[in-house]
PDB file of N, CA and C in Angstrom:
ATOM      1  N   UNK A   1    -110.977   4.854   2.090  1.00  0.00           N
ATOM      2  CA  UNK A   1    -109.603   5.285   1.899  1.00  0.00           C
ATOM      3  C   UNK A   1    -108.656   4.218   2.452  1.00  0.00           C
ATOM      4  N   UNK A   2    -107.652   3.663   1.809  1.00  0.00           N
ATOM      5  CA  UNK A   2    -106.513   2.449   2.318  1.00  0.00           C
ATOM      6  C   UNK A   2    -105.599   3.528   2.326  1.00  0.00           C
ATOM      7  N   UNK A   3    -105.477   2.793   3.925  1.00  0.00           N
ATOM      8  CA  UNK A   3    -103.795   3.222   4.511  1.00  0.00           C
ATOM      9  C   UNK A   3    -103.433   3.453   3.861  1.00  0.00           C
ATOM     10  N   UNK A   4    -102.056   4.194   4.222  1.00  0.00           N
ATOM     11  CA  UNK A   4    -100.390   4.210   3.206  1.00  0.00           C
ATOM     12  C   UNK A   4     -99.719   3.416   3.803  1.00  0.00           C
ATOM     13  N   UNK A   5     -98.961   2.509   3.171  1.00  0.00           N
ATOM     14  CA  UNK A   5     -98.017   1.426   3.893  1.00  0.00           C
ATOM     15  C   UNK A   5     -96.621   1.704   3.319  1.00  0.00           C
ATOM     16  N   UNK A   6     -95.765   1.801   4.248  1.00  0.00           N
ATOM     17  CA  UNK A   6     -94.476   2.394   3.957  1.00  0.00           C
ATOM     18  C   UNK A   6     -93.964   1.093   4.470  1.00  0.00           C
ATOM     19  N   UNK A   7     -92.164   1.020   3.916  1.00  0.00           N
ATOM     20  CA  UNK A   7     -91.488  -0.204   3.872  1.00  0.00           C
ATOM     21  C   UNK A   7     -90.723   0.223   5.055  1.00  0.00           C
ATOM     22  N   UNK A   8     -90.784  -0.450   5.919  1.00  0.00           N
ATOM     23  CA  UNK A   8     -90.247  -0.610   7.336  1.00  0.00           C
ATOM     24  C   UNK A   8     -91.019  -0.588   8.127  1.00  0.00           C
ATOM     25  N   UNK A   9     -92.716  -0.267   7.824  1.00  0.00           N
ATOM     26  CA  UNK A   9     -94.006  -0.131   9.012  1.00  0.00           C
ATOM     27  C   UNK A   9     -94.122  -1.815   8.908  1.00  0.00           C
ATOM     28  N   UNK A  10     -94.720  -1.670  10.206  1.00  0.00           N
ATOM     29  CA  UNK A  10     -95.214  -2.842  10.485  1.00  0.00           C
ATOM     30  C   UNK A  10     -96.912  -3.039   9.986  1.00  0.00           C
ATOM     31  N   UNK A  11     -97.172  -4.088   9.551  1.00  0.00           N
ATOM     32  CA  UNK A  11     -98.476  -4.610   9.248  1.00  0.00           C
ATOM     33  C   UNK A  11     -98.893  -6.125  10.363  1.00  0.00           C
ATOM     34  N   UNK A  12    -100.492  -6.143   9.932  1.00  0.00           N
ATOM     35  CA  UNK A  12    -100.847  -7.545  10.842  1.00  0.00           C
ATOM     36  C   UNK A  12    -101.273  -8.101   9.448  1.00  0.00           C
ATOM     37  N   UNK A  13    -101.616  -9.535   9.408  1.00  0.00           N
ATOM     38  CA  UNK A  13    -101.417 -10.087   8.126  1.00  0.00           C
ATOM     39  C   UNK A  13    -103.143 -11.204   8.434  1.00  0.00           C
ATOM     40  N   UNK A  14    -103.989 -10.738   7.511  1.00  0.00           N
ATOM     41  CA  UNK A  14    -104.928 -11.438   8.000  1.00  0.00           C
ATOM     42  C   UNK A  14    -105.058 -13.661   7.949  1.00  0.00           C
ATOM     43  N   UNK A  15    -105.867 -13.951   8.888  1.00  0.00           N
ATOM     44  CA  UNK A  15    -105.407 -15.646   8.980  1.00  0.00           C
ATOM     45  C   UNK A  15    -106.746 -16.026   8.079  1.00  0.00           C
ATOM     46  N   UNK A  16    -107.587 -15.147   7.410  1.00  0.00           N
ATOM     47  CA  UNK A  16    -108.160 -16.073   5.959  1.00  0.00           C
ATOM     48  C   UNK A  16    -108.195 -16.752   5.839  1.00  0.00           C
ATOM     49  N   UNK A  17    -106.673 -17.496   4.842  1.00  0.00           N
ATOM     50  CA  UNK A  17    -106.210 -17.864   4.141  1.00  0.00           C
ATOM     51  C   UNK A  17    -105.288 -18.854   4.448  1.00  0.00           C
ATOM     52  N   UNK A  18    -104.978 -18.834   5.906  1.00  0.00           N
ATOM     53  CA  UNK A  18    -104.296 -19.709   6.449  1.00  0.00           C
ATOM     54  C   UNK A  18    -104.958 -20.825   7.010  1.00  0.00           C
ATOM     55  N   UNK A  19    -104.257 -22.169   6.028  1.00  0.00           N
ATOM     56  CA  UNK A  19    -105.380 -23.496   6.379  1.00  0.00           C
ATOM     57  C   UNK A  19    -104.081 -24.690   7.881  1.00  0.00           C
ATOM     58  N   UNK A  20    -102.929 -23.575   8.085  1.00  0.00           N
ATOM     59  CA  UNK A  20    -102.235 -24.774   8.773  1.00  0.00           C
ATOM     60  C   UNK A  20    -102.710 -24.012  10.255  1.00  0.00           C
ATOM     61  N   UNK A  21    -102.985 -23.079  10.682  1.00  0.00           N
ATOM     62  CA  UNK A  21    -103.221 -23.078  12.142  1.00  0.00           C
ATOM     63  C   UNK A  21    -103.691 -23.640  12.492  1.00  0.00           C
ATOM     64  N   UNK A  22    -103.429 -23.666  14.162  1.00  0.00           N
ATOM     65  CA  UNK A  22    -104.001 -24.864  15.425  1.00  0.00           C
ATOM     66  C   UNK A  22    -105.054 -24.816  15.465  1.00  0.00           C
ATOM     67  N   UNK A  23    -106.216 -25.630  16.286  1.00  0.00           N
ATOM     68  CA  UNK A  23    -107.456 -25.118  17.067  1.00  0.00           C
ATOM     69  C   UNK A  23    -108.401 -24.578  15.425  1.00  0.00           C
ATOM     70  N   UNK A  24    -109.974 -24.831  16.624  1.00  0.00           N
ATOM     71  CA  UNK A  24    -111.103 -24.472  15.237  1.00  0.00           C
ATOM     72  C   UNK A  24    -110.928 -22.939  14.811  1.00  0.00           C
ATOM     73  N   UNK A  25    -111.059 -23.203  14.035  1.00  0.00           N
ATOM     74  CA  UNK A  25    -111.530 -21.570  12.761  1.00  0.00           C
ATOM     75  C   UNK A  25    -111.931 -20.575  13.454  1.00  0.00           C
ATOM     76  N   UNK A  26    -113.090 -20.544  14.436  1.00  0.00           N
ATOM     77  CA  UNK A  26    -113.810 -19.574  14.923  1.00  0.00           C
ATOM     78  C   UNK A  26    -113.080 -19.153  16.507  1.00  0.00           C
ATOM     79  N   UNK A  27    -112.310 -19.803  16.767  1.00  0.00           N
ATOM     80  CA  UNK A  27    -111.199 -19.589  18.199  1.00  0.00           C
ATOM     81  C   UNK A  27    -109.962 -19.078  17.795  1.00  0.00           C
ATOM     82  N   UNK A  28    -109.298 -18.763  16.119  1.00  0.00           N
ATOM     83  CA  UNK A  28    -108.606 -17.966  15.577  1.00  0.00           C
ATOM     84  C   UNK A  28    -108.227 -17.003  15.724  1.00  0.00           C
ATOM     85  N   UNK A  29    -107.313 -16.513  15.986  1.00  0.00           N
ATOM     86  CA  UNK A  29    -106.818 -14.851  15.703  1.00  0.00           C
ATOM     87  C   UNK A  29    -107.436 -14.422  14.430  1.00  0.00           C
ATOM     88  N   UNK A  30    -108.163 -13.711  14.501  1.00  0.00           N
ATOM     89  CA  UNK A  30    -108.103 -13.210  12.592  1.00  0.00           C
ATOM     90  C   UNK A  30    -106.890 -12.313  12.327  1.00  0.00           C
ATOM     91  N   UNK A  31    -106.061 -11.692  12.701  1.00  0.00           N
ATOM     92  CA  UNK A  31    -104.917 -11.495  12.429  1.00  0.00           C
ATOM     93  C   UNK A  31    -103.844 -11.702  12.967  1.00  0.00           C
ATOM     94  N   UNK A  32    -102.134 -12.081  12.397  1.00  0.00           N
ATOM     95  CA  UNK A  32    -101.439 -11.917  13.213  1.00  0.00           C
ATOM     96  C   UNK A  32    -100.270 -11.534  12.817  1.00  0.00           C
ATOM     97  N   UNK A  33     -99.152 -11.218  13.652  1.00  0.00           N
ATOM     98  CA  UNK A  33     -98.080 -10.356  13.778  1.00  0.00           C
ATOM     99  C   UNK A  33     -97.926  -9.274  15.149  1.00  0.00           C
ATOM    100  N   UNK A  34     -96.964  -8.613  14.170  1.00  0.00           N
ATOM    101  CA  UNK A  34     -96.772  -8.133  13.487  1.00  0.00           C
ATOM    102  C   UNK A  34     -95.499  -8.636  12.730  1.00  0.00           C
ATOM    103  N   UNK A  35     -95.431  -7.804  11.243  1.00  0.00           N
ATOM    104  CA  UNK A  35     -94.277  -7.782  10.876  1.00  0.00           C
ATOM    105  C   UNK A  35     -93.878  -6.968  10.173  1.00  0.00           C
ATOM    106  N   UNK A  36     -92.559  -6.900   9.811  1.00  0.00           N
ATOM    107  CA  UNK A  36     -92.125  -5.668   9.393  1.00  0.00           C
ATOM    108  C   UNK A  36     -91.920  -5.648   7.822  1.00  0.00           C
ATOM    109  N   UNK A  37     -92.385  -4.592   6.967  1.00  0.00           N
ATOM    110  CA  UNK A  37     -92.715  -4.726   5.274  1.00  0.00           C
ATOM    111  C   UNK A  37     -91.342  -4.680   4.825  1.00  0.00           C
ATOM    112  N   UNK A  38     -90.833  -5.297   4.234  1.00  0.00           N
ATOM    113  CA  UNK A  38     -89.757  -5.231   3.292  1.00  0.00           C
ATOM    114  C   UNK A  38     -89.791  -4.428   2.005  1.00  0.00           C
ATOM    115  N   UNK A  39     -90.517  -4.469   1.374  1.00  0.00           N
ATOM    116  CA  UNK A  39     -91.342  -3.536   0.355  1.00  0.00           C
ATOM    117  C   UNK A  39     -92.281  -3.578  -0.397  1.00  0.00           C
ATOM    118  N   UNK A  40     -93.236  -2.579  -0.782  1.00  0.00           N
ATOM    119  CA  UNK A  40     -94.464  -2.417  -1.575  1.00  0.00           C
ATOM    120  C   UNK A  40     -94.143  -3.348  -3.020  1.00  0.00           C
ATOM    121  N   UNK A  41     -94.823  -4.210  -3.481  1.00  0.00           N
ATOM    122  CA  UNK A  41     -95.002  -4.539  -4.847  1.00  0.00           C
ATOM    123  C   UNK A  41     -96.407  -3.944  -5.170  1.00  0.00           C
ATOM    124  N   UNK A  42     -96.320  -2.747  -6.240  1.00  0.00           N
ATOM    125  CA  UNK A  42     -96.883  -2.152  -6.753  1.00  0.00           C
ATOM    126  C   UNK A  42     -97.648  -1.041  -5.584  1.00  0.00           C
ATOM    127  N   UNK A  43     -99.551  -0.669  -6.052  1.00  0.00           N
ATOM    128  CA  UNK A  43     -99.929  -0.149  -4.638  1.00  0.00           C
ATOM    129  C   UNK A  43    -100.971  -0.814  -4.364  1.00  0.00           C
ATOM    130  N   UNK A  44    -100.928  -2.387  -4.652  1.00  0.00           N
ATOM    131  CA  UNK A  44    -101.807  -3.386  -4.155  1.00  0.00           C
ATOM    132  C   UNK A  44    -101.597  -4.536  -3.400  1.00  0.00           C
ATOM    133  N   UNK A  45     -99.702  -4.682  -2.783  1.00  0.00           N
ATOM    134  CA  UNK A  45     -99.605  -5.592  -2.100  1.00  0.00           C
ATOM    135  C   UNK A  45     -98.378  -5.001  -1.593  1.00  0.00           C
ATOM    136  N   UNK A  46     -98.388  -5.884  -0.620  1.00  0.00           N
ATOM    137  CA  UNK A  46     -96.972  -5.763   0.576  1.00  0.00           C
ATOM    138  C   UNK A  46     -96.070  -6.767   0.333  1.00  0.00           C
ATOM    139  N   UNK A  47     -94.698  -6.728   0.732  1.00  0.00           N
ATOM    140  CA  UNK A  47     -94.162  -7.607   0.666  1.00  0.00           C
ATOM    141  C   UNK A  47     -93.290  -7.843   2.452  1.00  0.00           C
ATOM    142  N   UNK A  48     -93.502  -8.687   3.273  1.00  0.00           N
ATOM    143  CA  UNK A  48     -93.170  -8.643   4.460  1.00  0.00           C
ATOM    144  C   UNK A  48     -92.155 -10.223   4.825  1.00  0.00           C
ATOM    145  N   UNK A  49     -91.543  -9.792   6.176  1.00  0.00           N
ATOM    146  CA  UNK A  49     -90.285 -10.339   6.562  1.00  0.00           C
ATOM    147  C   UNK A  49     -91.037 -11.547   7.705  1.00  0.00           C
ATOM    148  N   UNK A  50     -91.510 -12.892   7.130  1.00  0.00           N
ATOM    149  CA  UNK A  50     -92.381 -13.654   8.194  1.00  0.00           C
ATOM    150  C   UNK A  50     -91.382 -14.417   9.259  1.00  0.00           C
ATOM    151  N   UNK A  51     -91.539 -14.576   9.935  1.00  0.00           N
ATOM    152  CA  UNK A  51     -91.043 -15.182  10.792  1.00  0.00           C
ATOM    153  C   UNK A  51     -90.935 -16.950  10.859  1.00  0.00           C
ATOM    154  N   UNK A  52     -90.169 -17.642  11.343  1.00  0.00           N
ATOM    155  CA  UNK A  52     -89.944 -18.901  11.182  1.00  0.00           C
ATOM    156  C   UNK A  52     -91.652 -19.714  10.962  1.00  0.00           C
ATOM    157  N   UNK A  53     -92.615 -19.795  12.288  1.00  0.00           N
ATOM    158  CA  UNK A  53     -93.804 -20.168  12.229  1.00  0.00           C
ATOM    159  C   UNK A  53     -94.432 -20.217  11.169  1.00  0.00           C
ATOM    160  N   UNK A  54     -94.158 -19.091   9.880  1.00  0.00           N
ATOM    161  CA  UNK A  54     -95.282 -19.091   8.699  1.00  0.00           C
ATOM    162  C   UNK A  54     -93.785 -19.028   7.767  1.00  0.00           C
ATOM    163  N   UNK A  55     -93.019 -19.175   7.854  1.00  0.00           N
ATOM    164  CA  UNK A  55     -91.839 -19.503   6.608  1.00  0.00           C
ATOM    165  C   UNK A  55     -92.181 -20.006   5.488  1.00  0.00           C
ATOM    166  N   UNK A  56     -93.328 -21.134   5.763  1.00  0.00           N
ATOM    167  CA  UNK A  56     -93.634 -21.875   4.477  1.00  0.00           C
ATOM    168  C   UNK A  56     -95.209 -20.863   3.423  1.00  0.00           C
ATOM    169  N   UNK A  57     -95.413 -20.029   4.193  1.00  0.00           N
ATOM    170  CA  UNK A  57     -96.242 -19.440   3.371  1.00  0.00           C
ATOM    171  C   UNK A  57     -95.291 -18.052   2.502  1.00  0.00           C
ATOM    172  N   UNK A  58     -95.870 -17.863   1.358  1.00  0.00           N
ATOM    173  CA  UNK A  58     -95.791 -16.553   0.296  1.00  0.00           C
ATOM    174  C   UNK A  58     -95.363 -14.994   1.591  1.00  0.00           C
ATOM    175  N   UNK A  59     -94.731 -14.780   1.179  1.00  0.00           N
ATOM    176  CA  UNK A  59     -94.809 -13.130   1.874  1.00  0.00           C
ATOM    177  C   UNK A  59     -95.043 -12.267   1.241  1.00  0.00           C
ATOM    178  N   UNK A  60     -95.600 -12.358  -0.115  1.00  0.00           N
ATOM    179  CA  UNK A  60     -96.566 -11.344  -0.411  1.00  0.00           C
ATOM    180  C   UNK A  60     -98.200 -11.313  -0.405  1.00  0.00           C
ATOM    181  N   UNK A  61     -98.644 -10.036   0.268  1.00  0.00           N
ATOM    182  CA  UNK A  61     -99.886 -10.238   0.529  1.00  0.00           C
ATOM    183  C   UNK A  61    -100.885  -9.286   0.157  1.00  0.00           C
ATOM    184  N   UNK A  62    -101.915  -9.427  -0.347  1.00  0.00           N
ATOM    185  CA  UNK A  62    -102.414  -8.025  -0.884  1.00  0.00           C
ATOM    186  C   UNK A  62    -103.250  -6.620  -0.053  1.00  0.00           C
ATOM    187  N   UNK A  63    -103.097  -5.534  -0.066  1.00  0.00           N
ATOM    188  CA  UNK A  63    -103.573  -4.675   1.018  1.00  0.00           C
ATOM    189  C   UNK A  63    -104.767  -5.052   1.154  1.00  0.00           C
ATOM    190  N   UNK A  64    -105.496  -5.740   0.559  1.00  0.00           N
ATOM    191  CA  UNK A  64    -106.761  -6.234   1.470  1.00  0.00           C
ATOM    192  C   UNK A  64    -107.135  -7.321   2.752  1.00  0.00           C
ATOM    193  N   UNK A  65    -106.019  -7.928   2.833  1.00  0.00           N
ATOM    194  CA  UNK A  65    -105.585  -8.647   3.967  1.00  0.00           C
ATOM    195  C   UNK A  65    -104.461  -8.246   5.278  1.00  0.00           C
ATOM    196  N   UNK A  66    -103.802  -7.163   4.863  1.00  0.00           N
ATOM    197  CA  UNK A  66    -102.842  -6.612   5.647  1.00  0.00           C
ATOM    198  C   UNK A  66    -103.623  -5.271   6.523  1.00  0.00           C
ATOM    199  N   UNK A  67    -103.374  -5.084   7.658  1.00  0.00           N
ATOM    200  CA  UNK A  67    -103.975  -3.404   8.127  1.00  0.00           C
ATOM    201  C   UNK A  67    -102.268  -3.481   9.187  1.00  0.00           C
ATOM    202  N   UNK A  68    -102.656  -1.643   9.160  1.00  0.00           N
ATOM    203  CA  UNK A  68    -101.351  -1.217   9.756  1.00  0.00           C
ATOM    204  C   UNK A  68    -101.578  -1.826  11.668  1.00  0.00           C
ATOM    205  N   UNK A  69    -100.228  -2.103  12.048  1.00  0.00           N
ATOM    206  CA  UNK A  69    -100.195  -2.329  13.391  1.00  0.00           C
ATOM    207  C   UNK A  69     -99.858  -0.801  14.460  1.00  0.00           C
ATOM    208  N   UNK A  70    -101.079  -0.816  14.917  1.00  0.00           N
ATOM    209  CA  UNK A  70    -100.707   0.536  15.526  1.00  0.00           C
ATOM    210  C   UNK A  70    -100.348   0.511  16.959  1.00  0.00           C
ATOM    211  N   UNK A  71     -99.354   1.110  17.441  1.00  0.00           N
ATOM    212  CA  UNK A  71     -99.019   0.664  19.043  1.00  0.00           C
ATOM    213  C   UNK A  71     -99.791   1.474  19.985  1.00  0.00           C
ATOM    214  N   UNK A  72    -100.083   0.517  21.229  1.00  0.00           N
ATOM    215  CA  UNK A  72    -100.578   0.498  22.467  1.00  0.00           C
ATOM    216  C   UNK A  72    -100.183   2.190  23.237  1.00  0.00           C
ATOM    217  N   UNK A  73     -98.895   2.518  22.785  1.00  0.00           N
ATOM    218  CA  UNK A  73     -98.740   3.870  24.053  1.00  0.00           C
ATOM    219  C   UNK A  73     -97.489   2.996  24.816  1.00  0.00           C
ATOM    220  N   UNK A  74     -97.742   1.624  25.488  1.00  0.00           N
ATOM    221  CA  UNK A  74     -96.802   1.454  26.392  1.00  0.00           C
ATOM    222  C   UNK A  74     -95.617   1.501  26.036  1.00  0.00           C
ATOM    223  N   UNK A  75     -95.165   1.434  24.744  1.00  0.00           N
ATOM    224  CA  UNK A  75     -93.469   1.693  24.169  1.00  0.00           C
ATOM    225  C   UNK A  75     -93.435   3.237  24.354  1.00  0.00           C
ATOM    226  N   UNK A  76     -93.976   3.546  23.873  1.00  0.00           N
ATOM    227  CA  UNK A  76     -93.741   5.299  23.895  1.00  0.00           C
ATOM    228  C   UNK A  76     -93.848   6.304  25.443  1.00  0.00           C
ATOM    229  N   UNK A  77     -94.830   5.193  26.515  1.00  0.00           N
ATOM    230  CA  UNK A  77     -94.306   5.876  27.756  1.00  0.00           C
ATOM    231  C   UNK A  77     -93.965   4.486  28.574  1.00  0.00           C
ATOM    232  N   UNK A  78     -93.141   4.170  28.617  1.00  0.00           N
ATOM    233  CA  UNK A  78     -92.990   2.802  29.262  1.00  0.00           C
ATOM    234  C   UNK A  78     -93.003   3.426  30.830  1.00  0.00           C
ATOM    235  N   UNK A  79     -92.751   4.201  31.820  1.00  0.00           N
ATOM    236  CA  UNK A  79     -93.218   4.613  33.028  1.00  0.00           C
ATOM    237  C   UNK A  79     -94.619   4.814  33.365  1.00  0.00           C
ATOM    238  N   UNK A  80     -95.159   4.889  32.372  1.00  0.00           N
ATOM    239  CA  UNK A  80     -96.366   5.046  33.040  1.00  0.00           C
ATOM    240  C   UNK A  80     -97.272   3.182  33.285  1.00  0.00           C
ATOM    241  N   UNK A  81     -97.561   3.198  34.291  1.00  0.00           N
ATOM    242  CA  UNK A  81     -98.357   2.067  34.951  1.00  0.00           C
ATOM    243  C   UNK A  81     -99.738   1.732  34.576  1.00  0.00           C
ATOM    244  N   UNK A  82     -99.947   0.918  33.804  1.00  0.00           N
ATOM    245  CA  UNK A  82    -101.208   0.257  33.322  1.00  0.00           C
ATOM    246  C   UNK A  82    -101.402  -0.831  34.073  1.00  0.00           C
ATOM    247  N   UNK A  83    -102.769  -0.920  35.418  1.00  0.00           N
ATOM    248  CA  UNK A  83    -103.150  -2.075  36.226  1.00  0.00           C
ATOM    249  C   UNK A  83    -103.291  -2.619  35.731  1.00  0.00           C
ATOM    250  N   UNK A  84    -104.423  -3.928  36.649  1.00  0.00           N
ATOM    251  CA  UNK A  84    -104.680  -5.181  35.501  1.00  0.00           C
ATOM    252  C   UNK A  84    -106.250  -4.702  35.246  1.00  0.00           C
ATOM    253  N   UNK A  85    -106.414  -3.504  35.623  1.00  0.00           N
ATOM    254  CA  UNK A  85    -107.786  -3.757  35.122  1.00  0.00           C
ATOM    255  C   UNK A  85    -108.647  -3.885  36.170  1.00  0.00           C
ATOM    256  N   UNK A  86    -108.798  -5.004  36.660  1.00  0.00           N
ATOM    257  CA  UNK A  86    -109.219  -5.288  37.836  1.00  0.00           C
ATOM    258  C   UNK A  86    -109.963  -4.375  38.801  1.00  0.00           C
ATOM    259  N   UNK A  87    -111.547  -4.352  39.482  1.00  0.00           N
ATOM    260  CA  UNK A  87    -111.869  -3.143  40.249  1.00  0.00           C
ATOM    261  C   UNK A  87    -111.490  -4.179  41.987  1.00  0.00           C
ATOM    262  N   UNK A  88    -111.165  -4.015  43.039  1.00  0.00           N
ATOM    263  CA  UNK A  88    -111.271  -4.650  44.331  1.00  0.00           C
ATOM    264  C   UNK A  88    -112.879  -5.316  44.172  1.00  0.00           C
ATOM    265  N   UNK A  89    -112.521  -7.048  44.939  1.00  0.00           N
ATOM    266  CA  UNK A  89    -114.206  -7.398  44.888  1.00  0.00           C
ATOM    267  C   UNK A  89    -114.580  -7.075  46.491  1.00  0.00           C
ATOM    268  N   UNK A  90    -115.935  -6.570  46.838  1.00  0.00           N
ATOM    269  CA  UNK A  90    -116.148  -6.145  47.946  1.00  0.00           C
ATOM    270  C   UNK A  90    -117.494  -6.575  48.422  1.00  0.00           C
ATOM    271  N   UNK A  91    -117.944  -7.403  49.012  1.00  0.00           N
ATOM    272  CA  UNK A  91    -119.584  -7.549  48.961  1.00  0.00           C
ATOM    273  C   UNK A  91    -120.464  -6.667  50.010  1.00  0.00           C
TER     274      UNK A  91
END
């Protein structure tokens, strides 16, 4: 089943296809963003708002390279305190 992608959600945009990034292939983000859809062309591609960094690429992309960006929680409770993770080291 593919998402529903509505025009104003944000998507991550897969790096495939992208031959100008830094650094080897396999040290890649495989996706990045987010960004925000400007609108559906048809119900097989997105059309999204890229940012200066990828300006020179197409902003349309087909839903097989795009997945929805889903948020973390920390916007929605920004009071609540997420450590680093970290357990105390103790020998």
């Amino acid at each position: 089943m593919e998402p529903d992608f509505k025009e104003g959600g944000q998507v991550l945009v897969s790096t495939l296809n992208f031959n100008n990034l830094k650094g080897p292939k396999k040290m890649r983000d495989s996706f990045v963003g987010p960004f925000n859809i400007v609108k559906l062309v048809g119900k097989n591609a997105v059309e999204v708002r890229l940012t200066e960094e990828f300006s020179r690429k197409h902003p349309v992309f087909p839903v097989s390279l795009v997945k929805p960006d889903f948020q973390t929680g920390e916007d929605k409770f920004p009071s609540r305190h997420i450590g680093s993770g970290r357990l105390p080291w103790t020998c």
